[in-house]
Protein backbone atom coordinates (compact mmCIF):
# COMPACT_ATOMS: atom_id res chain seq x y z
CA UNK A 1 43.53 -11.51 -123.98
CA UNK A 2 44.25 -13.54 -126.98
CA UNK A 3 43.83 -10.50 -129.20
CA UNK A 4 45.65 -8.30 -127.32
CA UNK A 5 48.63 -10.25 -127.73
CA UNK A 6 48.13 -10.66 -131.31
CA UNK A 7 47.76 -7.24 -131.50
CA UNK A 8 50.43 -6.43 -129.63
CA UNK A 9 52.83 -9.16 -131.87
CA UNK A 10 51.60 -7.62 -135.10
CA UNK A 11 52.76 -3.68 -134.13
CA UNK A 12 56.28 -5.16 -133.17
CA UNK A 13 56.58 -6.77 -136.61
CA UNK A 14 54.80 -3.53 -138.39
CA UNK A 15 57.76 -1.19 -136.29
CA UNK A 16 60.62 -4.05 -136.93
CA UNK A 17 59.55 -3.50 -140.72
CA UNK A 18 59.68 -0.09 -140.78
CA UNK A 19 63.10 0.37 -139.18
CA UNK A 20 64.35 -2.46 -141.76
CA UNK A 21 62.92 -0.50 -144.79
CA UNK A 22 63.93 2.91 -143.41
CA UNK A 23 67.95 1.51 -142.79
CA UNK A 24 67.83 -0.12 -146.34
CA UNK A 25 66.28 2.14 -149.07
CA UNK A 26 68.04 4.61 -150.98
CA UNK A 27 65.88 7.91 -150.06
CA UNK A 28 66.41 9.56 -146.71
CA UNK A 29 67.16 12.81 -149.15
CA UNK A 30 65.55 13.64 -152.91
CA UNK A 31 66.40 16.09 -155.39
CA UNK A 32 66.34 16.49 -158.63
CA UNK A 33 69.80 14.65 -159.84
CA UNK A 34 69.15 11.40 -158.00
CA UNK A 35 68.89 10.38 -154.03
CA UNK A 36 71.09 9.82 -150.88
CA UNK A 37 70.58 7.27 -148.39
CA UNK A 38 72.41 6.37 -145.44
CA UNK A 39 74.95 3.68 -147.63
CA UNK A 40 75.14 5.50 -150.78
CA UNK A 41 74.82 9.07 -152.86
CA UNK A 42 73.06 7.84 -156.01
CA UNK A 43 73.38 10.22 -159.28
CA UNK A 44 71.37 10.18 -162.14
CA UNK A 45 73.59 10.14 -165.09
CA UNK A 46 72.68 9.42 -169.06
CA UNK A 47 70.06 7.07 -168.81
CA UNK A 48 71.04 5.36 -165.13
CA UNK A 49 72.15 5.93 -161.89
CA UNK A 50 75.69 5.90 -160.49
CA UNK A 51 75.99 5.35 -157.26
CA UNK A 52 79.12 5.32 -154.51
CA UNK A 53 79.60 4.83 -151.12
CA UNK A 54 78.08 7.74 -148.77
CA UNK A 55 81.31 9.78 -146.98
CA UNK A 56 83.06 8.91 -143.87
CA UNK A 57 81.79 11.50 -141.94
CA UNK A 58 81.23 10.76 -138.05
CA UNK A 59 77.82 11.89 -138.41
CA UNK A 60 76.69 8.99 -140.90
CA UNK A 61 78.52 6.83 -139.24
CA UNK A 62 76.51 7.79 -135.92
CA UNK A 63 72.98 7.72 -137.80
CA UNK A 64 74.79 4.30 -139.78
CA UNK A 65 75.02 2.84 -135.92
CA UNK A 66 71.73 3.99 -134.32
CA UNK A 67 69.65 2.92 -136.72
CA UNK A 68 71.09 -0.60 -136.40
CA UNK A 69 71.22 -0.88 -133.26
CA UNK A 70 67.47 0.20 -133.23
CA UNK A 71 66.35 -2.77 -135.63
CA UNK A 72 68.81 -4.75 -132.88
CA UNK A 73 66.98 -3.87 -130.46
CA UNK A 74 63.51 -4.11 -131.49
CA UNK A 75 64.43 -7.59 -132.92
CA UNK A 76 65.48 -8.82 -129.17
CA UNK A 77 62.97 -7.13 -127.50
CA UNK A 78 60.47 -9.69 -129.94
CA UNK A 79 62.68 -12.24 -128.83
CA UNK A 80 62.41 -11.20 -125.18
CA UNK A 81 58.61 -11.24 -125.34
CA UNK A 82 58.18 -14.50 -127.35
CA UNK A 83 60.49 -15.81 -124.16
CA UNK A 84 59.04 -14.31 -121.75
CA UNK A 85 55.56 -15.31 -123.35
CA UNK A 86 55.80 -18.60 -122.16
CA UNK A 87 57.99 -18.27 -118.86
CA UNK A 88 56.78 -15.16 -117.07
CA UNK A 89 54.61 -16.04 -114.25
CA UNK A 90 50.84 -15.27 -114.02
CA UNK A 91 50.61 -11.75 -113.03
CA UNK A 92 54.48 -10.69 -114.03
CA UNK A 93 54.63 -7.66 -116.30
CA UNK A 94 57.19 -7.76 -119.94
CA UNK A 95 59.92 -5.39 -118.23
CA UNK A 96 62.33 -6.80 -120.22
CA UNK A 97 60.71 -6.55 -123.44
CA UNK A 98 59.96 -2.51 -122.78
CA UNK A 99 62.86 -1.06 -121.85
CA UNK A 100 64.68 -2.99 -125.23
CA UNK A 101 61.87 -1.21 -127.33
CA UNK A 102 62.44 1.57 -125.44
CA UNK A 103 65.74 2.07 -126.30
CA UNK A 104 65.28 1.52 -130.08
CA UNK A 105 62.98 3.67 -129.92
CA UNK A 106 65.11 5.88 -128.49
CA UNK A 107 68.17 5.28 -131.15
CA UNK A 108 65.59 5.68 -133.90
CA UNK A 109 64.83 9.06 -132.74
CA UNK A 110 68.87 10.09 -132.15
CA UNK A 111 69.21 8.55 -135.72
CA UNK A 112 66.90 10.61 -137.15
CA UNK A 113 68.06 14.18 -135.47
CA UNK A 114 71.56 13.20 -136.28
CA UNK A 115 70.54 13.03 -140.00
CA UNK A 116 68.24 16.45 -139.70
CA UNK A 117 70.34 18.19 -138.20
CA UNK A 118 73.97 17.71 -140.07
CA UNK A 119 72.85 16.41 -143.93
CA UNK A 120 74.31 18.98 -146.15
CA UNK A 121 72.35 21.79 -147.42
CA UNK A 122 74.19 21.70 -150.63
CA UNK A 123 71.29 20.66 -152.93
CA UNK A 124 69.03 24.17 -153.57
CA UNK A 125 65.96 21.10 -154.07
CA UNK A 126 66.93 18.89 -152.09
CA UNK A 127 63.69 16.91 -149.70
CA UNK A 128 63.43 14.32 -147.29
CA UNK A 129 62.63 11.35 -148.49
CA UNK A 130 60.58 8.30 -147.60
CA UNK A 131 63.03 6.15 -145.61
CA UNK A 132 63.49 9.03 -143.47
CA UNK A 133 59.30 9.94 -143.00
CA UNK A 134 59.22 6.30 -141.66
CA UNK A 135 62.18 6.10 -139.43
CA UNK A 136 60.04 9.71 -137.94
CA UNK A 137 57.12 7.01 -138.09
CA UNK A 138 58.79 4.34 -136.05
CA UNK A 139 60.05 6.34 -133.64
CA UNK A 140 56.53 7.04 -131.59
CA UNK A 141 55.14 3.41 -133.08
CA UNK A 142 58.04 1.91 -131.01
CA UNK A 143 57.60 4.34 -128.16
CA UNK A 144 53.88 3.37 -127.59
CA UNK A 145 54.78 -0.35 -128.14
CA UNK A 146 57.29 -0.15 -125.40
CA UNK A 147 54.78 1.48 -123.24
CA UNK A 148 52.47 -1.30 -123.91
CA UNK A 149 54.59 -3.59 -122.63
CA UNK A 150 55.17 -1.68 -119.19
CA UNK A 151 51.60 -2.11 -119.18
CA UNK A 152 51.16 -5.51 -120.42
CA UNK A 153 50.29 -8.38 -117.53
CA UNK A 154 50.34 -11.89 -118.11
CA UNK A 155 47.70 -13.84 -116.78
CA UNK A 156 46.67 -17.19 -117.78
């Protein structure tokens, strides 16, 4: 049981990872003059980049907001199952802890459609990048682990 839970504790901190790294990094988008992300539009220019603030679009706001909320979420659902760890009665299942990976999972997922669907097609070479392949990643990591949990008993 031991190692389930260990188990268990180490995918939460792999998915809380990934949804850090995929908010922060500069490379939801590629192309060939420098990288977008969702904070800034970085531009290669003689010998560096220059980079400035992405636009105030609703949509990037929206993907901005679900993909914190996500690493929100997955952060309290740890903090719901640490709790509930050590004060959930013998034979009481994490609830709790599920449906608040649930939902990140959830806003990962909206996050990520958001950004599919309305990032402009300007670019002729323009690619997803990295950040973006792991918030895709997260999304079903953090859908399993909240399954787990619905799963999960306690016992002694």
């Amino acid at each position: 049981m031991l190692l389930i839970l260990l188990g268990v504790l180490i995918l939460h901190l792999i998915i809380l990872i990934l949804l850090i790294v995929s908010t922060a990094v500069s490379t939801w988008s590629v192309d060939s003059d420098g990288s977008t992300n969702l904070w800034y539009n970085c531009m290669v220019t003689n010998g560096g980049y220059h980079c400035k603030p992405a636009s105030n679009e609703d949509w990037i706001q929206a993907v901005q907001a679900l993909m914190i909320l996500s690493i929100l979420f997955c952060f309290f659902s740890l903090i719901a199952f640490l709790y509930q760890l050590f004060r959930l009665v013998k034979g009481g299942r994490f609830f709790f802890t599920a449906i608040f990976q649930i939902f990140a999972s959830v806003f990962v997922m909206c996050g990520a459609i958001i950004y599919t669907v309305m990032s402009p097609d300007d670019r002729s070479d323009a690619q997803f990048g990295y950040a973006y392949v792991l918030a895709w990643v997260a999304f079903p990591l953090c859908l399993v682990s909240g399954l787990i949990y619905i799963v999960l008993r306690k016992k002694e």
